[in-house]
Protein backbone atom coordinates (compact mmCIF):
# COMPACT_ATOMS: atom_id res chain seq x y z
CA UNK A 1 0.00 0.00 0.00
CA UNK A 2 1.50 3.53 -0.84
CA UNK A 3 2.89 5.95 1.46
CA UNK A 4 0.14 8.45 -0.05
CA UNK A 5 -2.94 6.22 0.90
CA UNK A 6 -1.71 5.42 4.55
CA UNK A 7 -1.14 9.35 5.52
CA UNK A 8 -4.05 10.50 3.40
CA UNK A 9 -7.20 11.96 5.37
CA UNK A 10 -9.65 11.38 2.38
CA UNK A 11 -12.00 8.69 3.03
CA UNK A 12 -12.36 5.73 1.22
CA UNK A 13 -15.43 4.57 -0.23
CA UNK A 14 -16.35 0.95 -0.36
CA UNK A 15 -17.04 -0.91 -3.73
CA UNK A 16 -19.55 -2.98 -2.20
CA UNK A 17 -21.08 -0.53 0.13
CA UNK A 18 -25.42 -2.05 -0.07
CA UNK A 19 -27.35 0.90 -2.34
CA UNK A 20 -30.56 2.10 -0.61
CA UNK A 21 -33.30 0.46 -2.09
CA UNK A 22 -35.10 3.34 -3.53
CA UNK A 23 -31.54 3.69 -5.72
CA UNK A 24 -31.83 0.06 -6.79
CA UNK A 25 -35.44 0.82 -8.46
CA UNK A 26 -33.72 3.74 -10.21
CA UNK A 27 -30.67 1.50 -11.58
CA UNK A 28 -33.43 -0.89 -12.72
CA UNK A 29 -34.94 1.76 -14.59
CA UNK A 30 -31.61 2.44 -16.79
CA UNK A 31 -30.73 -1.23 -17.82
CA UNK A 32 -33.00 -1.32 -20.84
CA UNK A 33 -31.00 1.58 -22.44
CA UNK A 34 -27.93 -0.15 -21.38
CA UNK A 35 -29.20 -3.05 -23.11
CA UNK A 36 -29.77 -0.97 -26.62
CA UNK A 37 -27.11 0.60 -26.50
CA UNK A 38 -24.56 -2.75 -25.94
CA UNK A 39 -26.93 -4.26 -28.60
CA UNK A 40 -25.55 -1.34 -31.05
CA UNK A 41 -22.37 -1.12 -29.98
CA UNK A 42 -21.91 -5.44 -30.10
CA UNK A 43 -23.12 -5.13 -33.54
CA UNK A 44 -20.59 -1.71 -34.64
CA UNK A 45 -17.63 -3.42 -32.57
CA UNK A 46 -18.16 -7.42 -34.62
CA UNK A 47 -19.28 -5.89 -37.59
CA UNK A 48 -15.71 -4.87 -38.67
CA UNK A 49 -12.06 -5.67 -39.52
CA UNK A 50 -12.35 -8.67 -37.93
CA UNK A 51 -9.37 -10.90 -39.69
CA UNK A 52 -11.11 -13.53 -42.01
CA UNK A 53 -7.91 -16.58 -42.22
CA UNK A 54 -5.30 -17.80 -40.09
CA UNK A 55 -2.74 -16.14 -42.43
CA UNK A 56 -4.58 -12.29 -42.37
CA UNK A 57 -4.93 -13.21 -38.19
CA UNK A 58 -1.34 -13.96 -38.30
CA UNK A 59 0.14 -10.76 -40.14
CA UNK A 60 -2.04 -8.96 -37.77
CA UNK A 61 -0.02 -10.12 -34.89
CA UNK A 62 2.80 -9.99 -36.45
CA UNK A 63 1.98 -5.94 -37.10
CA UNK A 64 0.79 -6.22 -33.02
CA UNK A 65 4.54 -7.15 -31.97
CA UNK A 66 6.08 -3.23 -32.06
CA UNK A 67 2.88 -2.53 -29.36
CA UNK A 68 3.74 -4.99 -26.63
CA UNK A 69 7.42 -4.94 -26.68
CA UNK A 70 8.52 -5.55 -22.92
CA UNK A 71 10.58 -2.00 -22.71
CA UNK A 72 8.08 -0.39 -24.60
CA UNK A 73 5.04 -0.75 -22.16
CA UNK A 74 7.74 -0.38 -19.21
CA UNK A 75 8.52 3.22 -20.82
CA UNK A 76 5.84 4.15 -22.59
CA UNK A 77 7.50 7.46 -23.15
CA UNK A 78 8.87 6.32 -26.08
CA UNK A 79 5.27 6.21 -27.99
CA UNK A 80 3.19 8.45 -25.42
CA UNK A 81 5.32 11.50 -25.34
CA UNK A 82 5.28 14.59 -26.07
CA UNK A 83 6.05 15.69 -29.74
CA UNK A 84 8.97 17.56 -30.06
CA UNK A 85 7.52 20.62 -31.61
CA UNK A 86 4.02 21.14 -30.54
CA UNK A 87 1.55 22.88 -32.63
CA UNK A 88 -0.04 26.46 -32.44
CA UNK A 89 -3.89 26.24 -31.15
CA UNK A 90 -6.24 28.31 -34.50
CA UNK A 91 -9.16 30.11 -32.83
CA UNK A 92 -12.02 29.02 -35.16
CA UNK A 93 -14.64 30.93 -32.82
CA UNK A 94 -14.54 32.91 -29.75
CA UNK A 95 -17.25 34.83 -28.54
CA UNK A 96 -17.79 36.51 -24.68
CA UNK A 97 -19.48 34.00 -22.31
CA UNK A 98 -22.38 35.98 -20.07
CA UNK A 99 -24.16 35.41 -16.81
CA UNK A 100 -27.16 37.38 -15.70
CA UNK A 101 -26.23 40.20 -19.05
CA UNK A 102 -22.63 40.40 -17.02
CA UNK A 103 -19.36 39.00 -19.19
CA UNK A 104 -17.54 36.84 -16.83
CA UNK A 105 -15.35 34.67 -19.61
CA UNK A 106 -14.39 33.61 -23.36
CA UNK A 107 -16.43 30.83 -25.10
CA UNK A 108 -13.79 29.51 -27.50
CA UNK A 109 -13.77 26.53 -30.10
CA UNK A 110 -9.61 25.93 -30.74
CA UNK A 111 -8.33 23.87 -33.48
CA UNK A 112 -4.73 22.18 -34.27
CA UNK A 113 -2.19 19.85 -36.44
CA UNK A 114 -1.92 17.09 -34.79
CA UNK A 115 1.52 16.30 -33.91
CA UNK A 116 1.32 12.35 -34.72
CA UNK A 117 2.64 10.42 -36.75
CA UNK A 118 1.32 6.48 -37.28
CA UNK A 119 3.77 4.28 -36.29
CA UNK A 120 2.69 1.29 -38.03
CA UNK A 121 4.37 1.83 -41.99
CA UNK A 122 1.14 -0.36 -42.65
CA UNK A 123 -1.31 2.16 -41.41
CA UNK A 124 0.11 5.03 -42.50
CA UNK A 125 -1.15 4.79 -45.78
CA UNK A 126 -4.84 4.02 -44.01
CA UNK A 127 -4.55 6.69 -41.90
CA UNK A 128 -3.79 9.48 -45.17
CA UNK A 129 -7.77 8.13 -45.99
CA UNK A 130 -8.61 10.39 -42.92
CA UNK A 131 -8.01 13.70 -43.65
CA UNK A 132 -10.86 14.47 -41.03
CA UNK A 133 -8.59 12.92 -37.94
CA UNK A 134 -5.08 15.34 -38.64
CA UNK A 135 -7.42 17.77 -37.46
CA UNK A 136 -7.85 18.12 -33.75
CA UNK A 137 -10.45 19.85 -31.96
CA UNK A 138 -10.78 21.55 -28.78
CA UNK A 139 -13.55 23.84 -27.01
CA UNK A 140 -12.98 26.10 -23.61
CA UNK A 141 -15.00 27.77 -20.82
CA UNK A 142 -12.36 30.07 -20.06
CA UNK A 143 -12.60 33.31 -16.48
CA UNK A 144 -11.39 36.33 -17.75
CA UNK A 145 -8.98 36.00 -14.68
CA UNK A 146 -6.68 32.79 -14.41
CA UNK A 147 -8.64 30.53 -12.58
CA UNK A 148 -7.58 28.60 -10.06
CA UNK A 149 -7.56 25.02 -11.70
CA UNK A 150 -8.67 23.84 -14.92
CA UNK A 151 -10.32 20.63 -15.85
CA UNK A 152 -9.78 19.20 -18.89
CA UNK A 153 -12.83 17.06 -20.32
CA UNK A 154 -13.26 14.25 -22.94
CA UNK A 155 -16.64 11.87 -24.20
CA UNK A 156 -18.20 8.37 -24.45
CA UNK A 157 -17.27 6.01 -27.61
CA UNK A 158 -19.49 7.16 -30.53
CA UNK A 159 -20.51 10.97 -28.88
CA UNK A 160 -18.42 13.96 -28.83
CA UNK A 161 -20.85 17.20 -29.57
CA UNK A 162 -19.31 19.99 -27.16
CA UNK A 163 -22.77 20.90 -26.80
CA UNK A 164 -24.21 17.80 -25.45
CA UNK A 165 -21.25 16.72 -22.82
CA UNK A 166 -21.33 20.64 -21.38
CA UNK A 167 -24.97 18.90 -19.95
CA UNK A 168 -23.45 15.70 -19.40
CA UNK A 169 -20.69 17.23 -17.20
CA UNK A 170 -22.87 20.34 -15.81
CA UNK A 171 -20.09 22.37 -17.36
CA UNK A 172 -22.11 25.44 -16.07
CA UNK A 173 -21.37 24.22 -12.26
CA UNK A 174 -18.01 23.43 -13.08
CA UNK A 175 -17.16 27.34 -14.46
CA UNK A 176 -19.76 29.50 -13.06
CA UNK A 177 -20.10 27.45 -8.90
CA UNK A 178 -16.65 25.76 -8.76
CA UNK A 179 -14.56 28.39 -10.25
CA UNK A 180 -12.98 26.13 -12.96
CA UNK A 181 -11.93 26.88 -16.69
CA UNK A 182 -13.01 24.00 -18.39
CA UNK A 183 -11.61 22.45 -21.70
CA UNK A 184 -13.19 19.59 -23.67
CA UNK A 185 -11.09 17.48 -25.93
CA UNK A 186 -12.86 15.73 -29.21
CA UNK A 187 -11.30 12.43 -29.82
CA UNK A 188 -10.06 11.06 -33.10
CA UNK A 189 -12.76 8.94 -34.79
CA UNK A 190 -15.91 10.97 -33.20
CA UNK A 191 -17.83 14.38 -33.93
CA UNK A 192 -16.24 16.45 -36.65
CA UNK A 193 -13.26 13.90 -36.41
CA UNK A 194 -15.22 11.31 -38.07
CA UNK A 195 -13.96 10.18 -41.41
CA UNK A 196 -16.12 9.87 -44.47
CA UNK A 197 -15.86 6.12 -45.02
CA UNK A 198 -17.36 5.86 -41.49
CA UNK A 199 -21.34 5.95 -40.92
CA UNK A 200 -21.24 7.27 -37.86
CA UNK A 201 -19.27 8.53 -34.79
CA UNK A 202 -16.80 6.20 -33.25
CA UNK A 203 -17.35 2.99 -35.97
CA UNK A 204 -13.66 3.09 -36.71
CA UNK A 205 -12.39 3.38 -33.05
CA UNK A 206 -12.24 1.62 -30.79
CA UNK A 207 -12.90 -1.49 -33.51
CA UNK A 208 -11.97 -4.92 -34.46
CA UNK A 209 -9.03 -3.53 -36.08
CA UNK A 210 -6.73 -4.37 -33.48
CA UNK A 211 -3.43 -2.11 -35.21
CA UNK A 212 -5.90 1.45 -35.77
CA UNK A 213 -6.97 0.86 -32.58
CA UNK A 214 -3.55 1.02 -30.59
CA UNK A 215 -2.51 3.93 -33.01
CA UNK A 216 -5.51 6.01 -32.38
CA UNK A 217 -4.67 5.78 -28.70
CA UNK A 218 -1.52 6.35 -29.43
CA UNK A 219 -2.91 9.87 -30.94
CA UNK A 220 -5.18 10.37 -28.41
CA UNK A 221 -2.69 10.68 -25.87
CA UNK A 222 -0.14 12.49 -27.82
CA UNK A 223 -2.92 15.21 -28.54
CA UNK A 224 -4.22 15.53 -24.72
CA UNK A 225 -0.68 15.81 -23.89
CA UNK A 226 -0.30 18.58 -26.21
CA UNK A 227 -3.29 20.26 -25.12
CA UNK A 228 -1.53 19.95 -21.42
CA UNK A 229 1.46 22.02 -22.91
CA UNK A 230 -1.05 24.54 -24.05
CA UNK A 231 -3.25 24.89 -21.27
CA UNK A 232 -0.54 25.52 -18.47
CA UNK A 233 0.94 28.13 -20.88
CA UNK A 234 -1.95 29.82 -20.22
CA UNK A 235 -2.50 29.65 -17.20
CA UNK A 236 -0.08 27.59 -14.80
CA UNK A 237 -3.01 26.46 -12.26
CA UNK A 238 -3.37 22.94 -11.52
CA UNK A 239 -4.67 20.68 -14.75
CA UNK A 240 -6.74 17.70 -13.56
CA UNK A 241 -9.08 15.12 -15.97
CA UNK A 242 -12.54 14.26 -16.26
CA UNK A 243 -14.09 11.59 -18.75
CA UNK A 244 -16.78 9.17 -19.34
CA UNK A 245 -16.81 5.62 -20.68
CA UNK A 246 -14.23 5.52 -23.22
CA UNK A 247 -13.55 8.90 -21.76
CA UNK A 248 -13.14 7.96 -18.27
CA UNK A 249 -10.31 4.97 -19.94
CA UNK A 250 -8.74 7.79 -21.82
CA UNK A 251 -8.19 9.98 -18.30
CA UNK A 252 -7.16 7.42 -16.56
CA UNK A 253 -4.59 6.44 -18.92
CA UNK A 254 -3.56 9.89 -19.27
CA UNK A 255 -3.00 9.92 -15.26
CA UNK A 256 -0.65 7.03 -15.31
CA UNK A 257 1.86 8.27 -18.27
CA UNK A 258 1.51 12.45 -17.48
CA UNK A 259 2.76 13.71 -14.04
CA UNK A 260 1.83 16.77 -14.45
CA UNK A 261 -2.05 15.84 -14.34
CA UNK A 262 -2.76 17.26 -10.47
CA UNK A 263 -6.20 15.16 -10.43
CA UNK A 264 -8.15 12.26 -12.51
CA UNK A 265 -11.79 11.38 -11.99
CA UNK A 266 -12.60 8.38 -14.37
CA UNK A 267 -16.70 7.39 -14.82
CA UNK A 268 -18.36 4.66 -15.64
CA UNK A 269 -14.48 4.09 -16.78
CA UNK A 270 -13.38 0.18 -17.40
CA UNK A 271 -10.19 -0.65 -16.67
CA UNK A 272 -9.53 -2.69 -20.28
CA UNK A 273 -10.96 -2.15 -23.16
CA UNK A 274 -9.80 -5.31 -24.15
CA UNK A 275 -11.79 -7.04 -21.21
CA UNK A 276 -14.83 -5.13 -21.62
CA UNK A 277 -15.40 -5.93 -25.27
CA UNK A 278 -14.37 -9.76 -24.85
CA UNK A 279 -17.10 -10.04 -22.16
CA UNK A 280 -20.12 -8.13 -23.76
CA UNK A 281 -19.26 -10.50 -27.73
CA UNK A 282 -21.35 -13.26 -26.47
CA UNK A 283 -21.40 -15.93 -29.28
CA UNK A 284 -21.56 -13.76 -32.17
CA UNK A 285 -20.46 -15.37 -35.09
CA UNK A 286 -17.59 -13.06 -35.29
CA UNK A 287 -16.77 -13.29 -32.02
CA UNK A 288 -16.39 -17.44 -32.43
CA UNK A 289 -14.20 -17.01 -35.63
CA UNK A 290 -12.06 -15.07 -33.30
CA UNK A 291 -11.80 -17.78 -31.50
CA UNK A 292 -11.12 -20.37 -33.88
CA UNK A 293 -8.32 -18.41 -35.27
CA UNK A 294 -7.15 -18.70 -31.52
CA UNK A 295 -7.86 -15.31 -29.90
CA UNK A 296 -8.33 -15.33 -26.50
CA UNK A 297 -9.25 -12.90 -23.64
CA UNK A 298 -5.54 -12.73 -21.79
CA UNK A 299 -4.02 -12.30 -25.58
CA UNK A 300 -6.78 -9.70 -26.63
CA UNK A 301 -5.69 -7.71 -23.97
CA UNK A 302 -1.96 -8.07 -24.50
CA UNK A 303 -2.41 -6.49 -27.64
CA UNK A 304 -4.13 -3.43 -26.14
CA UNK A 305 -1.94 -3.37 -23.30
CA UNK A 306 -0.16 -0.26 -23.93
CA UNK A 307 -3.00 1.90 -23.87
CA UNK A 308 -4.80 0.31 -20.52
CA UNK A 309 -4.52 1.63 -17.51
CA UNK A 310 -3.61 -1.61 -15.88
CA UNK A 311 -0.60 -1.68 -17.63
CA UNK A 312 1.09 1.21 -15.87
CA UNK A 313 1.19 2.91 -12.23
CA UNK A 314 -0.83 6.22 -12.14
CA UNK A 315 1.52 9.37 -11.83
CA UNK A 316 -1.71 11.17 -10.02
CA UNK A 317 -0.91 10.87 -6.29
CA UNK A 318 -3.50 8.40 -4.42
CA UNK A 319 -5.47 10.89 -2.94
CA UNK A 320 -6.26 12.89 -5.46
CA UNK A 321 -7.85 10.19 -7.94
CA UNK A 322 -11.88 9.20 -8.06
CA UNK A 323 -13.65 7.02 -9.64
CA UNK A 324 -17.29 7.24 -10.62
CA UNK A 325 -19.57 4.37 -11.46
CA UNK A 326 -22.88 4.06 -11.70
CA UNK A 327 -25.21 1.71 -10.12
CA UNK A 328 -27.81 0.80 -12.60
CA UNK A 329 -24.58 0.64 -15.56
CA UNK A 330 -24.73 -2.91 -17.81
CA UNK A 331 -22.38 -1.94 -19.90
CA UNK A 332 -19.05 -1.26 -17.79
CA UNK A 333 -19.99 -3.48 -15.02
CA UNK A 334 -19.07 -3.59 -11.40
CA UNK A 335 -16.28 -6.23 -12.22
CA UNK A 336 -14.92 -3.85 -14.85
CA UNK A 337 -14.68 -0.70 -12.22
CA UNK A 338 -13.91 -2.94 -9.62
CA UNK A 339 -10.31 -3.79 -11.91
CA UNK A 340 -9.29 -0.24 -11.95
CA UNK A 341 -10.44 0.49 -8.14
CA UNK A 342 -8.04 -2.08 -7.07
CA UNK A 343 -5.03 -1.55 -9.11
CA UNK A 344 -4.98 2.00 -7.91
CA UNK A 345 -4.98 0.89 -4.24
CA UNK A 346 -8.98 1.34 -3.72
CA UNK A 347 -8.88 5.34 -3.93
CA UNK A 348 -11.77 7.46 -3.40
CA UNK A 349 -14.67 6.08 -4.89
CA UNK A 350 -18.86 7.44 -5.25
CA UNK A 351 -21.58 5.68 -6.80
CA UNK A 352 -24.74 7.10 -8.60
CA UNK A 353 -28.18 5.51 -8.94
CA UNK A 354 -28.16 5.56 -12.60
CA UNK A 355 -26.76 3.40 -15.56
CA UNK A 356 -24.24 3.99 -18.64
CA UNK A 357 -26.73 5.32 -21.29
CA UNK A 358 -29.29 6.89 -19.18
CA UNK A 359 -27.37 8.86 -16.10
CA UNK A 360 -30.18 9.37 -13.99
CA UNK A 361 -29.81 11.08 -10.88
CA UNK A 362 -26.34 12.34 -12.36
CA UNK A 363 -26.73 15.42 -10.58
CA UNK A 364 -25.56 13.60 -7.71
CA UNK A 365 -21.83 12.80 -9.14
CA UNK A 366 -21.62 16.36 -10.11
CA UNK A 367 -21.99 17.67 -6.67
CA UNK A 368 -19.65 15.11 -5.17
CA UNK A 369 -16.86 16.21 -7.43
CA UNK A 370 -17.24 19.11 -5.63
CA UNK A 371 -16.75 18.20 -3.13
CA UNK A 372 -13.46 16.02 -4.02
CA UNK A 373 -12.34 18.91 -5.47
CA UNK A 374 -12.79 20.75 -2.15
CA UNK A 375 -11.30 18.06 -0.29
CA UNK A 376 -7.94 18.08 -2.09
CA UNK A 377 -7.99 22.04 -2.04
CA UNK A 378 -8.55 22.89 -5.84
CA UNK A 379 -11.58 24.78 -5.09
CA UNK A 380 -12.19 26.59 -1.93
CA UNK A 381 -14.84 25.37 0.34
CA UNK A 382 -17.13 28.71 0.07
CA UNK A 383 -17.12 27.76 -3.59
CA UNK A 384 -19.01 24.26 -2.78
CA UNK A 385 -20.85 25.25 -0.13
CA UNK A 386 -22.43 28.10 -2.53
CA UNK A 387 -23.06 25.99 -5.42
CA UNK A 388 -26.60 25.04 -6.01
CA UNK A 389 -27.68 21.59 -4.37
């Protein structure tokens, strides 16, 4: 156990605390969404780039090898780091942002290069198909005075309107009660990232195509650690990381290879990616050929290994991590959560009544970040205690 759990005064929160039964009724309520939505996402996830002969499964794995090399994933610097010239940030829109006819900050929607480069020779050639992904996207909720933290936000697989996750996250409470600037980070594959071969948001990542995958991870964090660089040249305040689903993966990888992250709150986050699509295949056809061409779980995560948080120790000191999960979610289950709680020495941890598709009661999580956020002294405790219940 680590030095920073023993002497911490935060408290930690039981996994398998009972629910009140009222909360239970309200998780029941969400499963049926959870259920559509696993049914879609089974169906985008099988549907593609699944190898089709021993010989295609084998030159996959062969391709797989530069992923999982031993001193790679033990210094994952070497893929994950910062680019060595980072890119300028192009204001596409800015515009004041008001409160009660009162400016009190800048709305901003920031676009730039992206700095990576595929590493696969192989996908390189794919990846020139996407002109739409060398594009990278960012929006802010910035004071007009340095704040004093910022919180840098990123979405669900298949989502990724700025306009939709400023409700999800209760943006609003984060800027206007908590005192935050607030930046939101569209990943490749989703939104206005999404390429034209693709039918929607998120069909090409995560996939079946084990080799984009790992690179558009790769890009992912090379991008959010660019957008590190930028923020803290604005304003040097404390950076911390909020996501959801494939989100809440993506910040807590980005808390085990970036030190300079001050806080991480994962939700509804699983701890593989790997794991969690292995479990939810069933017996789909596709999912048996898999088989028979001799995938397995342990191997299906190997090859995703450098991108999972399991992989690596989390730079984020203990007591300033928290995860989120939500009681009614069937899609990253209990055992999923429960991975990640445990391999980062059972931080701080808060449940909500509601499910992965259909956060009811969400309010709930928003208010207890608060109050984490008051806890580890980001915010001041006038801040919370003003905020709107």
């Amino acid at each position: 156990m680590s030095q920073a759990r023993e002497s911490s005064k935060l408290p930690v929160v039981s996994m398998h605390a009972p629910p009140a039964v009222p909360e239970q009724l309200v998780a029941f309520a969400t499963r049926a969404a959870d259920k559509i939505l696993l049914a879609a996402l089974r169906r985008l996830f099988l549907g593609n780039d699944v190898p089709t002969s021993e010989a295609s499964f084998r030159s996959v794995v062969d391709r797989l090898q530069r992923y999982v090399d031993p001193e790679l994933l033990a210094d994952p610097e070497r893929l994950l780091g910062l680019p060595p010239k980072l890119p300028k940030l192009r204001v596409v829109q800015r515009q004041p942002l008001t409160r009660l006819r009162r400016e009190v900050g800048i709305d901003e929607h920031l676009c730039f290069a992206t700095p990576y480069q595929p590493c696969d020779p192989e996908y390189a050639s794919e990846y020139a198909s996407y002109p739409e992904i060398a594009t990278g996207h960012m929006w802010s909720w910035r004071h007009l005075d340095p704040a004093p933290a910022t919180i840098l936000l990123t979405h669900g697989w298949g989502v990724g309107p700025w306009w939709m996750h400023r409700y999800e996250y209760d943006v609003p409470y984060l800027f206007h009660e908590l005192g935050l600037d607030v930046y939101f980070y569209l990943a490749p594959f989703h939104g206005r990232r999404t390429p034209s071969q693709a039918r929607l948001g998120g069909q090409l990542h995560p996939s079946a195509d084990l080799v984009r995958t790992n690179e558009a991870f790769i890009q992912t964090a090379i991008e959010l650690r660019t957008l590190i660089s930028a923020i803290l040249a604005r304003n040097e305040a404390p950076v911390g990381m909020m996501g959801s689903s494939l989100g809440g993966y993506t910040s807590a990888l980005m808390a085990s290879i970036d030190e300079r992250l001050d806080f991480v709150i994962p939700v509804l986050a699983p701890a593989s990616m790997a794991h969690l699509l292995w479990d939810h295949a069933g017996d789909d056809p596709l999912h048996q050929r898999a088989l028979r061409l001799g995938m397995t779980r342990e191997r299906f995560h190997h090859f995703w290994s450098l991108h999972s948080p399991l992989t690596h120790r989390p730079k984020v000191p203990w007591g300033r991590r928290m995860i989120v999960t939500g009681l009614g979610d069937t899609l990253v289950t209990a055992d999923h959560t429960r991975d990640l709680w445990e391999h980062w020495d059972r931080p701080r941890h808060f449940r909500f009544p509601g499910g992965h598709a259909w956060q009811l009661q969400s309010k709930r999580y928003h208010r207890e970040v608060g109050r984490f956020l008051r806890d580890i002294g980001v915010v001041t405790p006038r801040a919370v205690a003003c905020a709107r219940p």
